[in-house]
PDB file of N, CA and C in Angstrom:
ATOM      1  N   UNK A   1      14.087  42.969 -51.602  1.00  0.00           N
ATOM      2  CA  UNK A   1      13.054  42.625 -50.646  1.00  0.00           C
ATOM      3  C   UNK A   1      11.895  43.607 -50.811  1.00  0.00           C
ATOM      4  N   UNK A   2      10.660  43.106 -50.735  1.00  0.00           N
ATOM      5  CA  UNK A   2       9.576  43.734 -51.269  1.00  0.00           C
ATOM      6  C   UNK A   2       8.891  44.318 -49.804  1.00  0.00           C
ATOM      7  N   UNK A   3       8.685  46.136 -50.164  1.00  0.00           N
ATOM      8  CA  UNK A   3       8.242  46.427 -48.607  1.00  0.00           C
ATOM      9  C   UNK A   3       6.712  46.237 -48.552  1.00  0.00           C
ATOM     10  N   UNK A   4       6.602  45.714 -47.561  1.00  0.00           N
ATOM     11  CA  UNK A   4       5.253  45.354 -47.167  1.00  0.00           C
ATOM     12  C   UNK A   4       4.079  46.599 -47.326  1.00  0.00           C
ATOM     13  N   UNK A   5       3.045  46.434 -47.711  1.00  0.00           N
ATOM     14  CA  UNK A   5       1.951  47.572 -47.630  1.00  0.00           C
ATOM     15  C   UNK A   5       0.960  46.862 -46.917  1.00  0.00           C
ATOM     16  N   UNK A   6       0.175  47.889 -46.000  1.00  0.00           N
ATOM     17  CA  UNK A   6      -0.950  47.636 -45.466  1.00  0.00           C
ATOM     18  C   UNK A   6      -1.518  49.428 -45.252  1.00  0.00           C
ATOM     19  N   UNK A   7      -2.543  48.945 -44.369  1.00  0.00           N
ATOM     20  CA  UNK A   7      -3.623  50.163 -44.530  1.00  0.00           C
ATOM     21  C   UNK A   7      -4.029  50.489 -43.136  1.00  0.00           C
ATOM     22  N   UNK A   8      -4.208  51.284 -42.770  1.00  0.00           N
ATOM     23  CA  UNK A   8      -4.410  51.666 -40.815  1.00  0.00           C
ATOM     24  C   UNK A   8      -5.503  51.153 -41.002  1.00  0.00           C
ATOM     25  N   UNK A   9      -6.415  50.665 -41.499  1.00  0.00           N
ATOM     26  CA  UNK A   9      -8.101  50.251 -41.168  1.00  0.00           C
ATOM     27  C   UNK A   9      -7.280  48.327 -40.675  1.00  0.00           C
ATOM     28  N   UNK A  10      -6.068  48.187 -41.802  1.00  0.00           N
ATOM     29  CA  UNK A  10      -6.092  46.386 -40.946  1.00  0.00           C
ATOM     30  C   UNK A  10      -4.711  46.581 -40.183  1.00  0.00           C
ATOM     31  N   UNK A  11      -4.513  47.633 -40.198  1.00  0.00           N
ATOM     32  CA  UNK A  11      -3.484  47.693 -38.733  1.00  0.00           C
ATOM     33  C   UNK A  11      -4.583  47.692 -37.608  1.00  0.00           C
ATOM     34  N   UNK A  12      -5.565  48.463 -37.214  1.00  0.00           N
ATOM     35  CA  UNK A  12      -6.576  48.873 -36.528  1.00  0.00           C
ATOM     36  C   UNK A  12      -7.112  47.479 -35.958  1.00  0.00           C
ATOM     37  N   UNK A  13      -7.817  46.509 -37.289  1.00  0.00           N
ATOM     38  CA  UNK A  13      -8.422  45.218 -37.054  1.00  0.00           C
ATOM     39  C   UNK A  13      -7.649  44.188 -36.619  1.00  0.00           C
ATOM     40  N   UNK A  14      -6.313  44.711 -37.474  1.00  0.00           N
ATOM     41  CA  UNK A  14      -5.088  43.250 -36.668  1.00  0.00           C
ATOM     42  C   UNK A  14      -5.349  43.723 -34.865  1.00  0.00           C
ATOM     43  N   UNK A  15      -5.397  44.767 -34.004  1.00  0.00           N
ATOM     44  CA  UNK A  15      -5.402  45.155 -32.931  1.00  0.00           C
ATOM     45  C   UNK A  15      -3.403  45.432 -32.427  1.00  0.00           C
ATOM     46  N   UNK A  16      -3.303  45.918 -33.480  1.00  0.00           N
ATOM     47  CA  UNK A  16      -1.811  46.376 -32.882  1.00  0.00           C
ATOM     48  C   UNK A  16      -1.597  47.781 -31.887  1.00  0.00           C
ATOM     49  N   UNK A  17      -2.756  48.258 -32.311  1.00  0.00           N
ATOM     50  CA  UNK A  17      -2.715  49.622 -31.471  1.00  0.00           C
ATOM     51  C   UNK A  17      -2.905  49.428 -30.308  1.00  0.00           C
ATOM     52  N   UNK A  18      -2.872  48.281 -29.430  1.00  0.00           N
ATOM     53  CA  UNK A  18      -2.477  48.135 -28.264  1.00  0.00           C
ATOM     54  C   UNK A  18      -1.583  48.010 -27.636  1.00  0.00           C
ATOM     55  N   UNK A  19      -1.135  48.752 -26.495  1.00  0.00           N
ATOM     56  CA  UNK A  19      -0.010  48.346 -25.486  1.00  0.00           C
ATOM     57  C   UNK A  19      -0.059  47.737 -24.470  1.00  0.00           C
ATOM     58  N   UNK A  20       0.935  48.101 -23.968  1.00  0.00           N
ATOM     59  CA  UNK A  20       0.586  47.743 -22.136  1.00  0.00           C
ATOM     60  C   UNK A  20       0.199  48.384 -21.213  1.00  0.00           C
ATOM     61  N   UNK A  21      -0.397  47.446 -20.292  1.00  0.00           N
ATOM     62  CA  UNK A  21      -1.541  47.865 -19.128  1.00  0.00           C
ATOM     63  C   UNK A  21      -0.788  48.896 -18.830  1.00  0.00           C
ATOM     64  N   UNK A  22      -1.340  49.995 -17.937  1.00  0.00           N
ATOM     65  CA  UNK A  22      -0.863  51.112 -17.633  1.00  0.00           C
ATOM     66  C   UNK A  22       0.265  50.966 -16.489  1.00  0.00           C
ATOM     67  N   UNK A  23      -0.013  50.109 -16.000  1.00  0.00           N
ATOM     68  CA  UNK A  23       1.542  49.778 -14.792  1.00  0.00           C
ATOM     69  C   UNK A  23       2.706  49.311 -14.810  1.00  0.00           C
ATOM     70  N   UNK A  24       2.245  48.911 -16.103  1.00  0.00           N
ATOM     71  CA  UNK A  24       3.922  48.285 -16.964  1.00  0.00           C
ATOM     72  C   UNK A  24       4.376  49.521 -18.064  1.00  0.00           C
ATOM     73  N   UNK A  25       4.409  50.411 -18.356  1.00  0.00           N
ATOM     74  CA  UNK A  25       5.081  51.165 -19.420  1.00  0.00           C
ATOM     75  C   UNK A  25       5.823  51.690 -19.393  1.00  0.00           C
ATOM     76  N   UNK A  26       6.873  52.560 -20.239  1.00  0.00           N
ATOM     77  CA  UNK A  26       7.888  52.598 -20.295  1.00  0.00           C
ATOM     78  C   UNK A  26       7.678  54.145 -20.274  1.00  0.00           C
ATOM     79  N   UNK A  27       8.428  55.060 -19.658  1.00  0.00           N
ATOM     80  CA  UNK A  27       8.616  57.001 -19.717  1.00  0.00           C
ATOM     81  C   UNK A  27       9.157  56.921 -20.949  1.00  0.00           C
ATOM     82  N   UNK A  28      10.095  56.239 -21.503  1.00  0.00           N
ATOM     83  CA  UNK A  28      10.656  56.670 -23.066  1.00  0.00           C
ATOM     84  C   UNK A  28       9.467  56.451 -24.661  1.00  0.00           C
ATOM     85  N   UNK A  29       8.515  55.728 -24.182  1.00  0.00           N
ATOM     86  CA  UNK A  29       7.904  55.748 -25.033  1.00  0.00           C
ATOM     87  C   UNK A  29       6.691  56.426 -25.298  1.00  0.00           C
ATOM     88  N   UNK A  30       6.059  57.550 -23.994  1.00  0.00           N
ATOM     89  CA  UNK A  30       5.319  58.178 -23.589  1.00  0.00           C
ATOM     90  C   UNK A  30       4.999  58.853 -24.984  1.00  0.00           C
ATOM     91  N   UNK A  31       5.964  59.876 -26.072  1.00  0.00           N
ATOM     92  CA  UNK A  31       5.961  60.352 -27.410  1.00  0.00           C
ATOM     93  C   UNK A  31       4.712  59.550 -28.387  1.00  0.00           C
ATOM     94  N   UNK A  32       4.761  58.085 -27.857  1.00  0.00           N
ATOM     95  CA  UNK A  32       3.922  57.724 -29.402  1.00  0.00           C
ATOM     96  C   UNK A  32       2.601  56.715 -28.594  1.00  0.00           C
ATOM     97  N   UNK A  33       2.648  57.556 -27.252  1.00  0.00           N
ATOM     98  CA  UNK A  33       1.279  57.021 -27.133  1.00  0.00           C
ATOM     99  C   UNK A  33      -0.095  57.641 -27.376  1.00  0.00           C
ATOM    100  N   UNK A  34      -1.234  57.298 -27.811  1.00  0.00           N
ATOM    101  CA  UNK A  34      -2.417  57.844 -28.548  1.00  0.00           C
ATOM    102  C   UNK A  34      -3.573  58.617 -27.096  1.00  0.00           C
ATOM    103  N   UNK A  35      -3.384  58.052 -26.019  1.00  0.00           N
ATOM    104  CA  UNK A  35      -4.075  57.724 -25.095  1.00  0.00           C
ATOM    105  C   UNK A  35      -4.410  56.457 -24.326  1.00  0.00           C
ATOM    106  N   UNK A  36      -5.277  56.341 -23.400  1.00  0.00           N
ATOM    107  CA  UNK A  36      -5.324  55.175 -22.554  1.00  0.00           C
ATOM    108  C   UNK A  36      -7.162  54.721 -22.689  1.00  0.00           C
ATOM    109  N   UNK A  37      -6.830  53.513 -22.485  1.00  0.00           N
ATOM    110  CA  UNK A  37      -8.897  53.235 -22.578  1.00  0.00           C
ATOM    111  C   UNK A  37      -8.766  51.842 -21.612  1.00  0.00           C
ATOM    112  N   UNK A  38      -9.516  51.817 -20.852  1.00  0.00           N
ATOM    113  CA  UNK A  38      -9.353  50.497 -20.068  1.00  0.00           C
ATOM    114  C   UNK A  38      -8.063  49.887 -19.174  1.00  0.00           C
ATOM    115  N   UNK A  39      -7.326  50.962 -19.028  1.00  0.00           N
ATOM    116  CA  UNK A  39      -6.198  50.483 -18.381  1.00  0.00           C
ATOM    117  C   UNK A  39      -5.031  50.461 -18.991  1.00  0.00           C
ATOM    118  N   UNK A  40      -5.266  50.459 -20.874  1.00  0.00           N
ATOM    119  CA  UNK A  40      -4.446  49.945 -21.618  1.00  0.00           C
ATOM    120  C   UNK A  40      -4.171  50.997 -22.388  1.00  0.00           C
ATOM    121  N   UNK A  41      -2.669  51.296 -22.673  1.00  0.00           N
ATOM    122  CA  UNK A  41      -2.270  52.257 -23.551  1.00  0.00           C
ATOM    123  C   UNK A  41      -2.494  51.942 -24.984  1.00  0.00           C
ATOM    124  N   UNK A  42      -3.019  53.084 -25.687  1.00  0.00           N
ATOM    125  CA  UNK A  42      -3.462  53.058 -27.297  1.00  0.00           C
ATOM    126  C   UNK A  42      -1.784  53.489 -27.763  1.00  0.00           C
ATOM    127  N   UNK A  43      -1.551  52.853 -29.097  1.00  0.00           N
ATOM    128  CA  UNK A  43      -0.443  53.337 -29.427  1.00  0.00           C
ATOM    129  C   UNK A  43      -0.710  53.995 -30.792  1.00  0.00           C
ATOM    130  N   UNK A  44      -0.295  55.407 -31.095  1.00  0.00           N
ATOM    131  CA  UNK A  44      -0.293  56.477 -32.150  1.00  0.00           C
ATOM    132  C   UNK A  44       0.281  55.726 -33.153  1.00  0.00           C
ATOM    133  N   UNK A  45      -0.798  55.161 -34.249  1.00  0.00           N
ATOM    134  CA  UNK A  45       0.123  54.431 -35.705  1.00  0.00           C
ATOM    135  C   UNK A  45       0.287  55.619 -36.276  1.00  0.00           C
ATOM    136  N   UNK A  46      -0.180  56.869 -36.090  1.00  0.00           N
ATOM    137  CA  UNK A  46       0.272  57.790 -37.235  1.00  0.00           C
ATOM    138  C   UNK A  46       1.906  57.966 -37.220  1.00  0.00           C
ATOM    139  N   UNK A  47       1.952  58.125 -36.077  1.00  0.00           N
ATOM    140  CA  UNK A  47       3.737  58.076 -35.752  1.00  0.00           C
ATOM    141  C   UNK A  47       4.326  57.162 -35.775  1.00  0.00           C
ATOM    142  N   UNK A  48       3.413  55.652 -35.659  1.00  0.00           N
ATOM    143  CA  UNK A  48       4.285  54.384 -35.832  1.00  0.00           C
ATOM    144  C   UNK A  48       4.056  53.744 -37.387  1.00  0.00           C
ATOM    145  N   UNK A  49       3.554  54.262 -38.057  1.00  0.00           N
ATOM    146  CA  UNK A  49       3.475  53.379 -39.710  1.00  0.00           C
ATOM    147  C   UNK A  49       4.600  53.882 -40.598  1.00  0.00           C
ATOM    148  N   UNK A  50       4.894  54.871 -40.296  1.00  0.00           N
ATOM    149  CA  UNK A  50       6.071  55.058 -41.172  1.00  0.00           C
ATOM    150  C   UNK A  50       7.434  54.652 -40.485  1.00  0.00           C
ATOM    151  N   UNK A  51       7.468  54.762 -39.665  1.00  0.00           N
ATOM    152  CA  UNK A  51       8.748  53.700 -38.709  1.00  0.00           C
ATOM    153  C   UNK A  51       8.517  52.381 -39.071  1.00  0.00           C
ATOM    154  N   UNK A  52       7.630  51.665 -39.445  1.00  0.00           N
ATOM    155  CA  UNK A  52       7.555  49.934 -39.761  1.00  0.00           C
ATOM    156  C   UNK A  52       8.131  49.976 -40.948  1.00  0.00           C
TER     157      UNK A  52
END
């Protein structure tokens, strides 16, 4: 099985670095969040691209 490659510029444009609104999130995942903008948690791909 062939591992997938991509590039944080079309992780970025796909819009995966989004989470959930700030009233829904989880305390265990607090580690790989980037910050918050609009309500909405940013999620840290530096810590999440090598986990995919």
């Amino acid at each position: 099985m062939a591992v997938p490659s991509f590039t944080m510029r079309q992780l970025l444009e796909a819009g995966v670095h989004f989470g959930h609104q700030t009233s829904r999130w989880n305390p265990k995942m607090n580690s790989y969040r980037f910050g918050v903008r609009s309500g909405v948690h940013i999620i840290d791909l530096l810590q999440t691209v090598p986990l995919l």
